[in-house]
PDB file of N, CA and C in Angstrom:
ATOM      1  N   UNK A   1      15.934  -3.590 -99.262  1.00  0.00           N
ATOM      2  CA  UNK A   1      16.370  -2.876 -98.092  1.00  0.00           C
ATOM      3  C   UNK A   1      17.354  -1.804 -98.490  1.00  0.00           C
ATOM      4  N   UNK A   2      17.429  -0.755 -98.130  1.00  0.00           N
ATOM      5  CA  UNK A   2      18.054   0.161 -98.134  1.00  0.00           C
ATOM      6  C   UNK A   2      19.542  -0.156 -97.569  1.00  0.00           C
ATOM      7  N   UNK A   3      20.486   0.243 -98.112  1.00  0.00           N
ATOM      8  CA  UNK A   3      21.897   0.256 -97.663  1.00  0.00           C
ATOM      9  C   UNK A   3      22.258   1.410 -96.805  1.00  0.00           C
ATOM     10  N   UNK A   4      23.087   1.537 -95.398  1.00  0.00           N
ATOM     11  CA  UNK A   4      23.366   2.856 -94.948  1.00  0.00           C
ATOM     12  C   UNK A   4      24.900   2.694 -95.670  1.00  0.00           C
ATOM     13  N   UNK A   5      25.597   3.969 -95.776  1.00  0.00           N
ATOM     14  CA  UNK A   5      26.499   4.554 -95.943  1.00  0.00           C
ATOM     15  C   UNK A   5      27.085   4.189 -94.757  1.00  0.00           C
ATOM     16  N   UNK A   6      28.735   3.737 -94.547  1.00  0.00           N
ATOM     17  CA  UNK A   6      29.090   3.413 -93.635  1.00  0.00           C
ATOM     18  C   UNK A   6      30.475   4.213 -93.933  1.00  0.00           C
ATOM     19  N   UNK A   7      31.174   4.966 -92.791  1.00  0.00           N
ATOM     20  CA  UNK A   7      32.727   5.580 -92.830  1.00  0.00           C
ATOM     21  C   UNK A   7      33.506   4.696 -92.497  1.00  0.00           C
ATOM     22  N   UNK A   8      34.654   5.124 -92.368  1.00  0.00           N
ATOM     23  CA  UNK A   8      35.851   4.703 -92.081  1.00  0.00           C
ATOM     24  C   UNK A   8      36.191   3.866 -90.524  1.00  0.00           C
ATOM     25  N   UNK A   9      35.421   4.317 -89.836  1.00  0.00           N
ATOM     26  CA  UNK A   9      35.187   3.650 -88.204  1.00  0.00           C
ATOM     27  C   UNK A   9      33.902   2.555 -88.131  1.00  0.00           C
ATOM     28  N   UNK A  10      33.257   2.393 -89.469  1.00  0.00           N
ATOM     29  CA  UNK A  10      32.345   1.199 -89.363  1.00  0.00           C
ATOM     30  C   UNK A  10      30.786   2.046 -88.615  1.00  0.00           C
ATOM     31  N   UNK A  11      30.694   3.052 -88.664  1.00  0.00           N
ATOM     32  CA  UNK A  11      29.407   3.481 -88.086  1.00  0.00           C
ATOM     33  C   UNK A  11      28.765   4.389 -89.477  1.00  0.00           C
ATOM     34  N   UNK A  12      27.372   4.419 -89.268  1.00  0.00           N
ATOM     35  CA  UNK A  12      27.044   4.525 -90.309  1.00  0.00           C
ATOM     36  C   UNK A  12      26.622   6.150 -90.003  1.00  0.00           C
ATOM     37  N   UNK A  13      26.558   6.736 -91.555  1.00  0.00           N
ATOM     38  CA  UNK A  13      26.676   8.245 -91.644  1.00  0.00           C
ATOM     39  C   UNK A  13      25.689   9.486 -90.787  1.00  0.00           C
ATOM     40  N   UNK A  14      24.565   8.528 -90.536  1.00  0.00           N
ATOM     41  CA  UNK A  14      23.727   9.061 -89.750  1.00  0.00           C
ATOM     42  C   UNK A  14      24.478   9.538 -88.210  1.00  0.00           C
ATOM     43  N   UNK A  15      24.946   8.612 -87.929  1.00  0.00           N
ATOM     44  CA  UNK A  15      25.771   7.616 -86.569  1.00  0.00           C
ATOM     45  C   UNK A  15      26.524   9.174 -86.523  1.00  0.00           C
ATOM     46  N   UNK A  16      27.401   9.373 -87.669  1.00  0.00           N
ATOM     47  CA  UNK A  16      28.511  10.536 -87.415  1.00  0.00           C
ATOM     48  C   UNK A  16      28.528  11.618 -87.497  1.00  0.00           C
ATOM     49  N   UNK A  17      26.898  12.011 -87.948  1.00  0.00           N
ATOM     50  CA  UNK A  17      26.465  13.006 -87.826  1.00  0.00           C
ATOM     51  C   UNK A  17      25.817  13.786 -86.519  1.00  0.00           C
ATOM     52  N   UNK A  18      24.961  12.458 -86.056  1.00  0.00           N
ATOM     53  CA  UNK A  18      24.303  12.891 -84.625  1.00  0.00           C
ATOM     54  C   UNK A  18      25.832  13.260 -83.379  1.00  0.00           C
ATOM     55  N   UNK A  19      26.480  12.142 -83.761  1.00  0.00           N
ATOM     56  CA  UNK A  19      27.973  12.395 -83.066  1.00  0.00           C
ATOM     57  C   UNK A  19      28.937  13.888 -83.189  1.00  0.00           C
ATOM     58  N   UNK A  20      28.739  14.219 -84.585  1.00  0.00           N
ATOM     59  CA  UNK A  20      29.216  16.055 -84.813  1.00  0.00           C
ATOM     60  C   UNK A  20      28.605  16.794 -84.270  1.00  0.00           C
ATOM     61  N   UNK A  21      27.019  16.417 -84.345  1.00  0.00           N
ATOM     62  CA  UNK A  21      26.223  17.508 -83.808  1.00  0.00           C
ATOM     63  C   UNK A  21      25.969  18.502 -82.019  1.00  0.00           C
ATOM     64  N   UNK A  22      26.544  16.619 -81.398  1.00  0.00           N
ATOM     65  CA  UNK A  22      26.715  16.272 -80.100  1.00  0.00           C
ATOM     66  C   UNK A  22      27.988  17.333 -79.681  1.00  0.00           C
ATOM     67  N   UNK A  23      29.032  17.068 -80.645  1.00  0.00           N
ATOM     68  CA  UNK A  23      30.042  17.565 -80.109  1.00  0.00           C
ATOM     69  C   UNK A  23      29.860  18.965 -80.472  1.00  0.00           C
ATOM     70  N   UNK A  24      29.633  19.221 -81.431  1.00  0.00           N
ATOM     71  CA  UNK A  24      29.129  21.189 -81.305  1.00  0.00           C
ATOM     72  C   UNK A  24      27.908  21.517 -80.632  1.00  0.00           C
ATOM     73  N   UNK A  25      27.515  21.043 -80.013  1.00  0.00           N
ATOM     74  CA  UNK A  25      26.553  21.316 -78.483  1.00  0.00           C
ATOM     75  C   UNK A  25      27.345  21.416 -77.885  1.00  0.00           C
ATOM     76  N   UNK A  26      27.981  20.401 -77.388  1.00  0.00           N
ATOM     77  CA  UNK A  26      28.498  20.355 -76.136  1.00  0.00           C
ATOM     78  C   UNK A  26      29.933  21.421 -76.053  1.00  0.00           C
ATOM     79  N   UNK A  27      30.271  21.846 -77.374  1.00  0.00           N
ATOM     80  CA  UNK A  27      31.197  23.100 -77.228  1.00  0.00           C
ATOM     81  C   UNK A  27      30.433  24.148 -77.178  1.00  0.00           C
ATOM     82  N   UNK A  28      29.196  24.704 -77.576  1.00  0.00           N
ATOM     83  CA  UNK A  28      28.365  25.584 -77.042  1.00  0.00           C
ATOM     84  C   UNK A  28      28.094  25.470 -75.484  1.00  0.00           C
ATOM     85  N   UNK A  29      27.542  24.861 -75.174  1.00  0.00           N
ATOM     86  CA  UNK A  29      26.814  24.817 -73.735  1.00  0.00           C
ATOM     87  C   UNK A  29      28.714  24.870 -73.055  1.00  0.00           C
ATOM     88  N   UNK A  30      29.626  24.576 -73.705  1.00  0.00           N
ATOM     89  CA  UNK A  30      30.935  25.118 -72.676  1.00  0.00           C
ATOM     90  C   UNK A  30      31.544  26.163 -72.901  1.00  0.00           C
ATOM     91  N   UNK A  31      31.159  27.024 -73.604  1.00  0.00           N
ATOM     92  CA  UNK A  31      31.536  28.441 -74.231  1.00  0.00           C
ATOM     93  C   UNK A  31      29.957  28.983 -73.281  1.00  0.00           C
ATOM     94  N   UNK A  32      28.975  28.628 -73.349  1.00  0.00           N
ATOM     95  CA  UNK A  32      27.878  29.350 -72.292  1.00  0.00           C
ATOM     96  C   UNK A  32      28.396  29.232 -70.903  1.00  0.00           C
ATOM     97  N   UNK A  33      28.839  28.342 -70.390  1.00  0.00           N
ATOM     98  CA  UNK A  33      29.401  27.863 -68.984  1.00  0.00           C
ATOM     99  C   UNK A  33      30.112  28.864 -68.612  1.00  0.00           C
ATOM    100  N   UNK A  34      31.356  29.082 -69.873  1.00  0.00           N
ATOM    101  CA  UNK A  34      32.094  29.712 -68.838  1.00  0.00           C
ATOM    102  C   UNK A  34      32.097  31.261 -68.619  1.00  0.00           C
ATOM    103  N   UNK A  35      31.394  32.011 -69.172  1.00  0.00           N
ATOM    104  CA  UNK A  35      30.766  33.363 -69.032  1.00  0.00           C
ATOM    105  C   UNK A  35      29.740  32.901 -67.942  1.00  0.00           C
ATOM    106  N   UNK A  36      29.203  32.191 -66.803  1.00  0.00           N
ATOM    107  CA  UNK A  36      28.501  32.165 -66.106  1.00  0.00           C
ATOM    108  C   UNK A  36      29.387  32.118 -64.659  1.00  0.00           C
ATOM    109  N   UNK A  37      29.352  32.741 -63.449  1.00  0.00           N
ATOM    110  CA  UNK A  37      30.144  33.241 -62.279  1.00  0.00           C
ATOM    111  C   UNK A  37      29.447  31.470 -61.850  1.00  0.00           C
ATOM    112  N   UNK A  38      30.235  30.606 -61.316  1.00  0.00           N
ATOM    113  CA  UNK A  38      29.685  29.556 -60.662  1.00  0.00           C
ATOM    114  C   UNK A  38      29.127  29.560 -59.104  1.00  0.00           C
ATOM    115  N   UNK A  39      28.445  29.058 -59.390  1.00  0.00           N
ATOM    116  CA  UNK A  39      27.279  28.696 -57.874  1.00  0.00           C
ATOM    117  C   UNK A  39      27.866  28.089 -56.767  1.00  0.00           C
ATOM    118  N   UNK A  40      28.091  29.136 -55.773  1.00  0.00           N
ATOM    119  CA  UNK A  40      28.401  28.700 -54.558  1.00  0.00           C
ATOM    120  C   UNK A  40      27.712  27.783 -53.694  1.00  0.00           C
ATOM    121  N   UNK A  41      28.078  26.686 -53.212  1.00  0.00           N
ATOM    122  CA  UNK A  41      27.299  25.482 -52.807  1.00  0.00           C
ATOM    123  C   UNK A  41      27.608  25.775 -51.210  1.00  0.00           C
ATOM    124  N   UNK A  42      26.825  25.594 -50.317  1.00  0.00           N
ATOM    125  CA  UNK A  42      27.121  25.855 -48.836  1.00  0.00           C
ATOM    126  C   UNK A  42      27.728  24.508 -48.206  1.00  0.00           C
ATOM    127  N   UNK A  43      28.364  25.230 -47.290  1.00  0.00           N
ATOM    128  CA  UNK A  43      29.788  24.342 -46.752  1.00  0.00           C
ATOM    129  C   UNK A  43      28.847  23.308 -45.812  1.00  0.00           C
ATOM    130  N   UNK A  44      29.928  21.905 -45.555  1.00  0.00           N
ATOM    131  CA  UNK A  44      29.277  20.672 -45.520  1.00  0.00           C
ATOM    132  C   UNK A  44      29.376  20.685 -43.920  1.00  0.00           C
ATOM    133  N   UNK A  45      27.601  20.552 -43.310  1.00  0.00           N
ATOM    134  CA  UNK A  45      27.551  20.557 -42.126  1.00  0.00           C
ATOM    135  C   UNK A  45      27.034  22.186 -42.179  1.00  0.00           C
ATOM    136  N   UNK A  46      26.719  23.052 -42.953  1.00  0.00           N
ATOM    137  CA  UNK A  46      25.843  24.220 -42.956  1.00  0.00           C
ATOM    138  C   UNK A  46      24.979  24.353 -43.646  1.00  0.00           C
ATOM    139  N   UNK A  47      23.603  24.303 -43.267  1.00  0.00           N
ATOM    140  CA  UNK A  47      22.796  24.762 -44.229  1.00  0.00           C
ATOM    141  C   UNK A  47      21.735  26.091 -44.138  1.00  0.00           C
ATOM    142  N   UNK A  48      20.967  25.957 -45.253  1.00  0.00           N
ATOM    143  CA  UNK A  48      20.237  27.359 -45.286  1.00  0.00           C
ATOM    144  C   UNK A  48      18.530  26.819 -44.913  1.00  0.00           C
ATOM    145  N   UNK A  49      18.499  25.783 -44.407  1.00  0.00           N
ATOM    146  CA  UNK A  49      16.788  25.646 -44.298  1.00  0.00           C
ATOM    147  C   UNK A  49      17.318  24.393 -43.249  1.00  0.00           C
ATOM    148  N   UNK A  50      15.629  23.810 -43.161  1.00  0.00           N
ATOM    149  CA  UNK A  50      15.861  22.905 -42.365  1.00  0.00           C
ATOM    150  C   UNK A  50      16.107  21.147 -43.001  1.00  0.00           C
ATOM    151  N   UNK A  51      16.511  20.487 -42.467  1.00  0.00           N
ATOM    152  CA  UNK A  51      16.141  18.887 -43.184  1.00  0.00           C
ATOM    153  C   UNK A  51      14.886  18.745 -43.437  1.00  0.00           C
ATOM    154  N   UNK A  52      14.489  17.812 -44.465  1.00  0.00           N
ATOM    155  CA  UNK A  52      13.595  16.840 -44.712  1.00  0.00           C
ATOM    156  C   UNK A  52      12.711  16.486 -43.658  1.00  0.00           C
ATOM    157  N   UNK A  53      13.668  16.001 -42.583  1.00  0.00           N
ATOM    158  CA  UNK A  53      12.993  15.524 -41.379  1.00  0.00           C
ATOM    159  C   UNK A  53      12.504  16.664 -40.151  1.00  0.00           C
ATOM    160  N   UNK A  54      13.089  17.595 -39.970  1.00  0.00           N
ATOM    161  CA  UNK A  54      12.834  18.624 -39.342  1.00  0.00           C
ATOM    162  C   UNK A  54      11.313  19.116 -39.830  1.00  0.00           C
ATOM    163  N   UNK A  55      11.752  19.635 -40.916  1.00  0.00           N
ATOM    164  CA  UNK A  55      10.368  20.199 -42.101  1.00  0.00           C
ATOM    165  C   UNK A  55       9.209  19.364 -41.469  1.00  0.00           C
ATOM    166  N   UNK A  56       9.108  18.065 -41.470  1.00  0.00           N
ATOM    167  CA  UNK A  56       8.128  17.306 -41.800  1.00  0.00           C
ATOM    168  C   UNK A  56       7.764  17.004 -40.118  1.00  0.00           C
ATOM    169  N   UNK A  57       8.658  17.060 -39.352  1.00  0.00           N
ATOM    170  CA  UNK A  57       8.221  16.949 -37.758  1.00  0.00           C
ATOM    171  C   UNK A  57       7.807  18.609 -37.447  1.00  0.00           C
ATOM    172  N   UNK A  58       7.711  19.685 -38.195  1.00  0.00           N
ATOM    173  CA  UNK A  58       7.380  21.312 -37.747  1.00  0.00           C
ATOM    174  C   UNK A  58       6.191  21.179 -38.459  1.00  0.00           C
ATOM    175  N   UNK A  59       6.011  20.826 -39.716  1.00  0.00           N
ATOM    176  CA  UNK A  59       4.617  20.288 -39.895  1.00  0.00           C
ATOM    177  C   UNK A  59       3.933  19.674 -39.685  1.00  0.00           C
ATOM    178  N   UNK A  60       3.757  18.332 -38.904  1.00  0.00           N
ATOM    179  CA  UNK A  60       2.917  17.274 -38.351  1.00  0.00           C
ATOM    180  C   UNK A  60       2.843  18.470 -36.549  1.00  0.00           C
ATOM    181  N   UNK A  61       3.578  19.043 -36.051  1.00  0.00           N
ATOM    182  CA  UNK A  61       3.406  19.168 -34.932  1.00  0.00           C
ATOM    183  C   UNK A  61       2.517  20.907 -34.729  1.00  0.00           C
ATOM    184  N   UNK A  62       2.531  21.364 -36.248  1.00  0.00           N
ATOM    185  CA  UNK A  62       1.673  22.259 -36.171  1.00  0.00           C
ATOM    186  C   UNK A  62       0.489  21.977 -36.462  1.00  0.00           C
ATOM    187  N   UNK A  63       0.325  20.766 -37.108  1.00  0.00           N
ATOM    188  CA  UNK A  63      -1.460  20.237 -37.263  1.00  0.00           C
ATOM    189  C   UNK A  63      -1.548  19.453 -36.084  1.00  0.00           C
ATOM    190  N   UNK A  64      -0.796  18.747 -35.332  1.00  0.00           N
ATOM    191  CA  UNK A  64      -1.395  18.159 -34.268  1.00  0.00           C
ATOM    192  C   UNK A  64      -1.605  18.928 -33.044  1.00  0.00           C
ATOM    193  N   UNK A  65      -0.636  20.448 -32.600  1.00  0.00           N
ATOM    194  CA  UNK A  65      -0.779  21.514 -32.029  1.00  0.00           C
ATOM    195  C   UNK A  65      -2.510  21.845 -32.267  1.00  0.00           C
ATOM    196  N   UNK A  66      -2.665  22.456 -33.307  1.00  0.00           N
ATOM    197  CA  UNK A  66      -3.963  22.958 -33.197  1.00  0.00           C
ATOM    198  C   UNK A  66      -5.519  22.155 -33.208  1.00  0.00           C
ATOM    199  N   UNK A  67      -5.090  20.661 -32.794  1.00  0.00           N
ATOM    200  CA  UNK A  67      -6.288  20.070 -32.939  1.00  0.00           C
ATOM    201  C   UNK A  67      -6.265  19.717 -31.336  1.00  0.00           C
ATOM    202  N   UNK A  68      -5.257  19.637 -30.761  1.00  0.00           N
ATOM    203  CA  UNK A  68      -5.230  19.820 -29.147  1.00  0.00           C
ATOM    204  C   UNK A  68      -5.389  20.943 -28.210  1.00  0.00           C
ATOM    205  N   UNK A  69      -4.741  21.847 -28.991  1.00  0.00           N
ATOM    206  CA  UNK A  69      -5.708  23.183 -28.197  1.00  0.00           C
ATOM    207  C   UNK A  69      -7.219  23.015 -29.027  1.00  0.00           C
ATOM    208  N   UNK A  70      -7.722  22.650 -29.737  1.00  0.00           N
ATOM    209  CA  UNK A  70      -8.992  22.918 -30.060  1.00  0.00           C
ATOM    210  C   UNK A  70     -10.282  22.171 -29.243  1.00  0.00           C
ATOM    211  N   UNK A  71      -9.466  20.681 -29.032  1.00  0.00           N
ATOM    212  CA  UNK A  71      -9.951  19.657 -28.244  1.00  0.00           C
ATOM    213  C   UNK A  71      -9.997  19.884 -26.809  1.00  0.00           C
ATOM    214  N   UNK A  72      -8.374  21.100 -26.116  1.00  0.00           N
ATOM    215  CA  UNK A  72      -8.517  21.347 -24.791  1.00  0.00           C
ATOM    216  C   UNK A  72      -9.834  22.542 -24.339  1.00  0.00           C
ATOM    217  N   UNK A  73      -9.928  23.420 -25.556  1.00  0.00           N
ATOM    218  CA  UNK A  73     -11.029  24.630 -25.243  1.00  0.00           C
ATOM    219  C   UNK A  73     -11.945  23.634 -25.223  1.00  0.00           C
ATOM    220  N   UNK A  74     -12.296  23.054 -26.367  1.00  0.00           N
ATOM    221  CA  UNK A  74     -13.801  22.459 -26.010  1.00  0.00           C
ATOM    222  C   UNK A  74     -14.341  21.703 -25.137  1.00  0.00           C
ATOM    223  N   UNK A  75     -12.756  20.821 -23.990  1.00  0.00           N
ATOM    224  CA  UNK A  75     -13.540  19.998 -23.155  1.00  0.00           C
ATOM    225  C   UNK A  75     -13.272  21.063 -21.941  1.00  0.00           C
ATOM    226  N   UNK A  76     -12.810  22.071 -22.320  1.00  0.00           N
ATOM    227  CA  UNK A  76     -13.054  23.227 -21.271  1.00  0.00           C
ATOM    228  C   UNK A  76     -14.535  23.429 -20.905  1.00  0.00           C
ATOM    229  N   UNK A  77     -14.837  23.919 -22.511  1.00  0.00           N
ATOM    230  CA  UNK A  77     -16.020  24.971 -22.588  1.00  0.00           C
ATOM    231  C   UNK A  77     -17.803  23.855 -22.050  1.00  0.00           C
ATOM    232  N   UNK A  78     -17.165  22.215 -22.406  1.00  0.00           N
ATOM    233  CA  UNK A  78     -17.759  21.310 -22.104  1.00  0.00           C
ATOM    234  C   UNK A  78     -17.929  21.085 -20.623  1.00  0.00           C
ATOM    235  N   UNK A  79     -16.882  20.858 -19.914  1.00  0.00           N
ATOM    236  CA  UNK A  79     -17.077  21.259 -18.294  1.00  0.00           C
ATOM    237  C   UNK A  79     -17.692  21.943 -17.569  1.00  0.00           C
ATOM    238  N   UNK A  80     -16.999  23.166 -17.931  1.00  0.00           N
ATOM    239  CA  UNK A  80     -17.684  24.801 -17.229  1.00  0.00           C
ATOM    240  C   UNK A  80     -19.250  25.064 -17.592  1.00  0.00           C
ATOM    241  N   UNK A  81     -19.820  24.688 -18.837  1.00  0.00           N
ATOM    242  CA  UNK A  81     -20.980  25.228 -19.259  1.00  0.00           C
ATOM    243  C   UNK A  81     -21.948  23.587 -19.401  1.00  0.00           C
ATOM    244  N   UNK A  82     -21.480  22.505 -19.355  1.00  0.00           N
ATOM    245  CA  UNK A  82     -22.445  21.763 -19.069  1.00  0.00           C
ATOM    246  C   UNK A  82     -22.976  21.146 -20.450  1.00  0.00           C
ATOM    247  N   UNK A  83     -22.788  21.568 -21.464  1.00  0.00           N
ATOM    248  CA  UNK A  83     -22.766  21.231 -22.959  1.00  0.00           C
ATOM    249  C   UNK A  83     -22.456  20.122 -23.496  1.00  0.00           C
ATOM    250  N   UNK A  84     -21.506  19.347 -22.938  1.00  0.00           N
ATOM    251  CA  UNK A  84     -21.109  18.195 -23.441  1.00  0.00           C
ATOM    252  C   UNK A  84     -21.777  17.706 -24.676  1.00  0.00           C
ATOM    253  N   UNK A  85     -21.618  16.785 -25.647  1.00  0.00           N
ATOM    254  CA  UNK A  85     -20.308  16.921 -26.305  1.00  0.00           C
ATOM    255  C   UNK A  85     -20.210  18.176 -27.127  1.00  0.00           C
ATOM    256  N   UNK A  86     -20.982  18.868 -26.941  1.00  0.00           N
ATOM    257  CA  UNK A  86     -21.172  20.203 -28.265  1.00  0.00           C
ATOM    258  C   UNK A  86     -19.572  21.152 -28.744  1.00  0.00           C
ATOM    259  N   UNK A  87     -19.388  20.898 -27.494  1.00  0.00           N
ATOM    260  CA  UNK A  87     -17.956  21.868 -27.504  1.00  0.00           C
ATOM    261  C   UNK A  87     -16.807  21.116 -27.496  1.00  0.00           C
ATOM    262  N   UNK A  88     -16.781  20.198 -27.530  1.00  0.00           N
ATOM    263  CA  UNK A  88     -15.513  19.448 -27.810  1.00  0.00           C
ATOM    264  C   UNK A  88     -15.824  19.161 -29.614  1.00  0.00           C
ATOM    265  N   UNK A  89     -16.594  18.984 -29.792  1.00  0.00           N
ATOM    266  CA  UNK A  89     -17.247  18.571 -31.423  1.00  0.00           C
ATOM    267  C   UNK A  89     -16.582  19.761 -31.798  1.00  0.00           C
ATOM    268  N   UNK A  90     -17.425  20.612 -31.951  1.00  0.00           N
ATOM    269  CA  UNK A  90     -17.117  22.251 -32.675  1.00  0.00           C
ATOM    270  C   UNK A  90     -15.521  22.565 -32.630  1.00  0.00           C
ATOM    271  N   UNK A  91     -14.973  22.700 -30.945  1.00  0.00           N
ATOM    272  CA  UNK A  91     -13.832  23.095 -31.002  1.00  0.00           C
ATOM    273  C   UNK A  91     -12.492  22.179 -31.497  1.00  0.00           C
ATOM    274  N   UNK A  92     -12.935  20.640 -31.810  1.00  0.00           N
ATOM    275  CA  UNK A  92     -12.225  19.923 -32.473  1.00  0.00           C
ATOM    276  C   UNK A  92     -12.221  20.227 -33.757  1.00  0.00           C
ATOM    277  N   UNK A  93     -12.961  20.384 -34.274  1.00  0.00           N
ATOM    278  CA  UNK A  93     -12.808  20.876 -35.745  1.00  0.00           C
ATOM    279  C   UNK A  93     -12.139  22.395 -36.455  1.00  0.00           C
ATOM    280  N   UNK A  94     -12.367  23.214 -34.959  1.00  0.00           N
ATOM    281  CA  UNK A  94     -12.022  24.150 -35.344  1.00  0.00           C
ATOM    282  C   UNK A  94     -10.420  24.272 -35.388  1.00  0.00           C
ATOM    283  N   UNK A  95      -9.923  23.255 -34.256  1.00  0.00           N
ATOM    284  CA  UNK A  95      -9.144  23.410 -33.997  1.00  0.00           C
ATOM    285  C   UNK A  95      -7.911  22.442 -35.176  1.00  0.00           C
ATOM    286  N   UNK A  96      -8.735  21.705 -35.738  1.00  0.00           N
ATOM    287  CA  UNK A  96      -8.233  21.316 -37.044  1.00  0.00           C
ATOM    288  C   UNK A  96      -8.364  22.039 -37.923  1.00  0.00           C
ATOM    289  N   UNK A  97      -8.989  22.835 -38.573  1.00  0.00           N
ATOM    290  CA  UNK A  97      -8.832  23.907 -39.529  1.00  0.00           C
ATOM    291  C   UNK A  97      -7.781  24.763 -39.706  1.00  0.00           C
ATOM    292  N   UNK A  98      -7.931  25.010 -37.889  1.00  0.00           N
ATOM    293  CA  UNK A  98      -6.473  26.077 -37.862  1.00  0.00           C
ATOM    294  C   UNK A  98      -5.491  25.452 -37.623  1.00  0.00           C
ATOM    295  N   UNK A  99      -4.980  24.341 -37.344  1.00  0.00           N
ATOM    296  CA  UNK A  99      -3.768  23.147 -37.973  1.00  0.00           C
ATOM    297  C   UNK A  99      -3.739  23.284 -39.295  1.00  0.00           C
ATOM    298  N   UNK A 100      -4.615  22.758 -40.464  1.00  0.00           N
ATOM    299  CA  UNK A 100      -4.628  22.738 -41.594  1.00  0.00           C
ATOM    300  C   UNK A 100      -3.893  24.455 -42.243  1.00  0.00           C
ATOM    301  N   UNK A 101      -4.633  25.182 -42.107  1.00  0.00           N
ATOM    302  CA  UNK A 101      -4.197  26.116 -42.070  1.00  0.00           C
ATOM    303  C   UNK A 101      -2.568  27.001 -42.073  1.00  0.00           C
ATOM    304  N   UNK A 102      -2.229  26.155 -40.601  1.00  0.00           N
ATOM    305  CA  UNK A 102      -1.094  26.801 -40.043  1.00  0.00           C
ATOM    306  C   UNK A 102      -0.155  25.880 -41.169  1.00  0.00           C
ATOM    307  N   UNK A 103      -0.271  24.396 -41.301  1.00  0.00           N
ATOM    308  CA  UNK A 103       0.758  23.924 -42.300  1.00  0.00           C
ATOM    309  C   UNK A 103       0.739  24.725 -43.243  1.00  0.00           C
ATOM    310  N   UNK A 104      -0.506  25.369 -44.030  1.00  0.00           N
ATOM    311  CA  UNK A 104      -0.440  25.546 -45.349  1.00  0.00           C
ATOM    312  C   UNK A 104       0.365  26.491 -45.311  1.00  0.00           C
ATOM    313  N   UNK A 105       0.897  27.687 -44.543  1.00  0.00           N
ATOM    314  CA  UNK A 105       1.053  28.696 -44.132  1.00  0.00           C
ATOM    315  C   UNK A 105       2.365  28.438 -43.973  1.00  0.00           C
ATOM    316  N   UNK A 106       3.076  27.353 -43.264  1.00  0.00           N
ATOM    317  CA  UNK A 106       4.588  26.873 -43.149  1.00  0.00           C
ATOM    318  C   UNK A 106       4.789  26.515 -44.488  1.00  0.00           C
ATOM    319  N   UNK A 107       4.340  25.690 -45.506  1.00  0.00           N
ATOM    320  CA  UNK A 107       4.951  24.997 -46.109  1.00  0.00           C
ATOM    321  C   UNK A 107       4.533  25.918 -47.947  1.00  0.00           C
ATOM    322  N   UNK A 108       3.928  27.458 -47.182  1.00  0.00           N
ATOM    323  CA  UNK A 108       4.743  28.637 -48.103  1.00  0.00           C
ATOM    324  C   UNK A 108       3.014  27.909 -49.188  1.00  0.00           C
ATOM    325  N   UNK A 109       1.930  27.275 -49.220  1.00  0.00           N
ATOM    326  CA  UNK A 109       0.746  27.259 -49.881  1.00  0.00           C
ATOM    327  C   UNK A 109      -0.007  28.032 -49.917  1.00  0.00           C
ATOM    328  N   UNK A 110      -0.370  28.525 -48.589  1.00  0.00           N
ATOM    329  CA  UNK A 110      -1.207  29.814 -48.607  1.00  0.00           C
ATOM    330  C   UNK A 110      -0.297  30.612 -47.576  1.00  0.00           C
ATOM    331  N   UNK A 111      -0.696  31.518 -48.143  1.00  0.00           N
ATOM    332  CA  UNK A 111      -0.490  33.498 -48.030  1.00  0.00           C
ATOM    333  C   UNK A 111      -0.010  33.392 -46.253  1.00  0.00           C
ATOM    334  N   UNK A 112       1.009  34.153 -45.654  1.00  0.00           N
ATOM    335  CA  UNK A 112       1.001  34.073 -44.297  1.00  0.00           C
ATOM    336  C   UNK A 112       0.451  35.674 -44.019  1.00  0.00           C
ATOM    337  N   UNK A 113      -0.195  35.570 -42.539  1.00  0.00           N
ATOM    338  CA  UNK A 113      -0.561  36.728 -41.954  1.00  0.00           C
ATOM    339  C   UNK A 113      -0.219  38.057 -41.924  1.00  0.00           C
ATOM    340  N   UNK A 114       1.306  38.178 -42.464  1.00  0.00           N
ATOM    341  CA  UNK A 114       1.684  39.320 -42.370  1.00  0.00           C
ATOM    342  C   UNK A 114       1.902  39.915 -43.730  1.00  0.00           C
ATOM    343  N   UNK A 115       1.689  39.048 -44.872  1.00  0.00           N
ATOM    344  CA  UNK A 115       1.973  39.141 -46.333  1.00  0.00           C
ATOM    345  C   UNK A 115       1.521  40.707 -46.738  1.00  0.00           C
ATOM    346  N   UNK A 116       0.194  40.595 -46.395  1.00  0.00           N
ATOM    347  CA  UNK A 116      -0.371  41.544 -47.300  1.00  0.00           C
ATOM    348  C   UNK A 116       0.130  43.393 -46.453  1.00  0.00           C
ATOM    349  N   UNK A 117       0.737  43.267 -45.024  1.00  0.00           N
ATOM    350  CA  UNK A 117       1.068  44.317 -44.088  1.00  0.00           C
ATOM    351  C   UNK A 117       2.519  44.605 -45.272  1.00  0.00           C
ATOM    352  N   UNK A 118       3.345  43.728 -45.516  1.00  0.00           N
ATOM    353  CA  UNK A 118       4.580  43.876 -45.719  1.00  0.00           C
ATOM    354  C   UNK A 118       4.989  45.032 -47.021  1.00  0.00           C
ATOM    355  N   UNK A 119       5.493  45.940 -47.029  1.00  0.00           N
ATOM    356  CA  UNK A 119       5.807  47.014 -48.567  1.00  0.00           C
ATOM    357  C   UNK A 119       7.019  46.410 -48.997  1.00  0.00           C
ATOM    358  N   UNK A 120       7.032  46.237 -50.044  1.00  0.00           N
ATOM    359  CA  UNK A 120       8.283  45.966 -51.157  1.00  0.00           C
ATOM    360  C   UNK A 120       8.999  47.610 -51.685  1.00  0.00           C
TER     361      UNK A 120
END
């Protein structure tokens, strides 16, 4: 078996090396720190978006929005024109697409409507 080299504190040379190395990192990354202007964190009880929970009730209520107007045209279009179920079928689906859609569109996945109007 190989013997390690052991110092004066009982750890072996490897041990006090990874330990030097540690500590001249960590005086780099604090010589990088402090040439960096620190990050203003927003004050407690203000924020810049919505909660977790907000987010996630503006998204469930924009996919369930458009599958109820889709469901109300079609048992419209089902009434008035005599079609039954054709138009509640069709306009349910459609009307889920454009739910699907509208989340993807909130939650910044696909492209919103006005993207491509907008000049930089």
């Amino acid at each position: 078996m190989a013997d390690n080299a052991h110092d004066e504190d009982g750890r072996s040379t490897e041990e006090a090396a990874l330990s030097a190395r540690l500590r001249r990192l960590g005086e780099q990354l604090d010589r990088q720190g402090a040439g960096r202007p620190a990050e203003s964190k927003p004050a407690e009880g203000s924020s810049t978006g919505p909660t977790g929970f907000a987010r996630g009730f503006q998204l469930s209520s924009e996919l369930v929005g458009g599958v109820v107007v889709g469901a109300v045209i079609g048992w419209s279009l089902d009434y008035w024109l005599g079609i039954a179920p054709w138009g509640m079928i069709v306009f349910l689906l459609v009307g889920f697409v454009a739910g699907v859609m509208n989340v993807m569109r909130s939650a910044g996945v696909w492209p919103s409507r006005d993207a491509g109007n907008r000049e930089n």
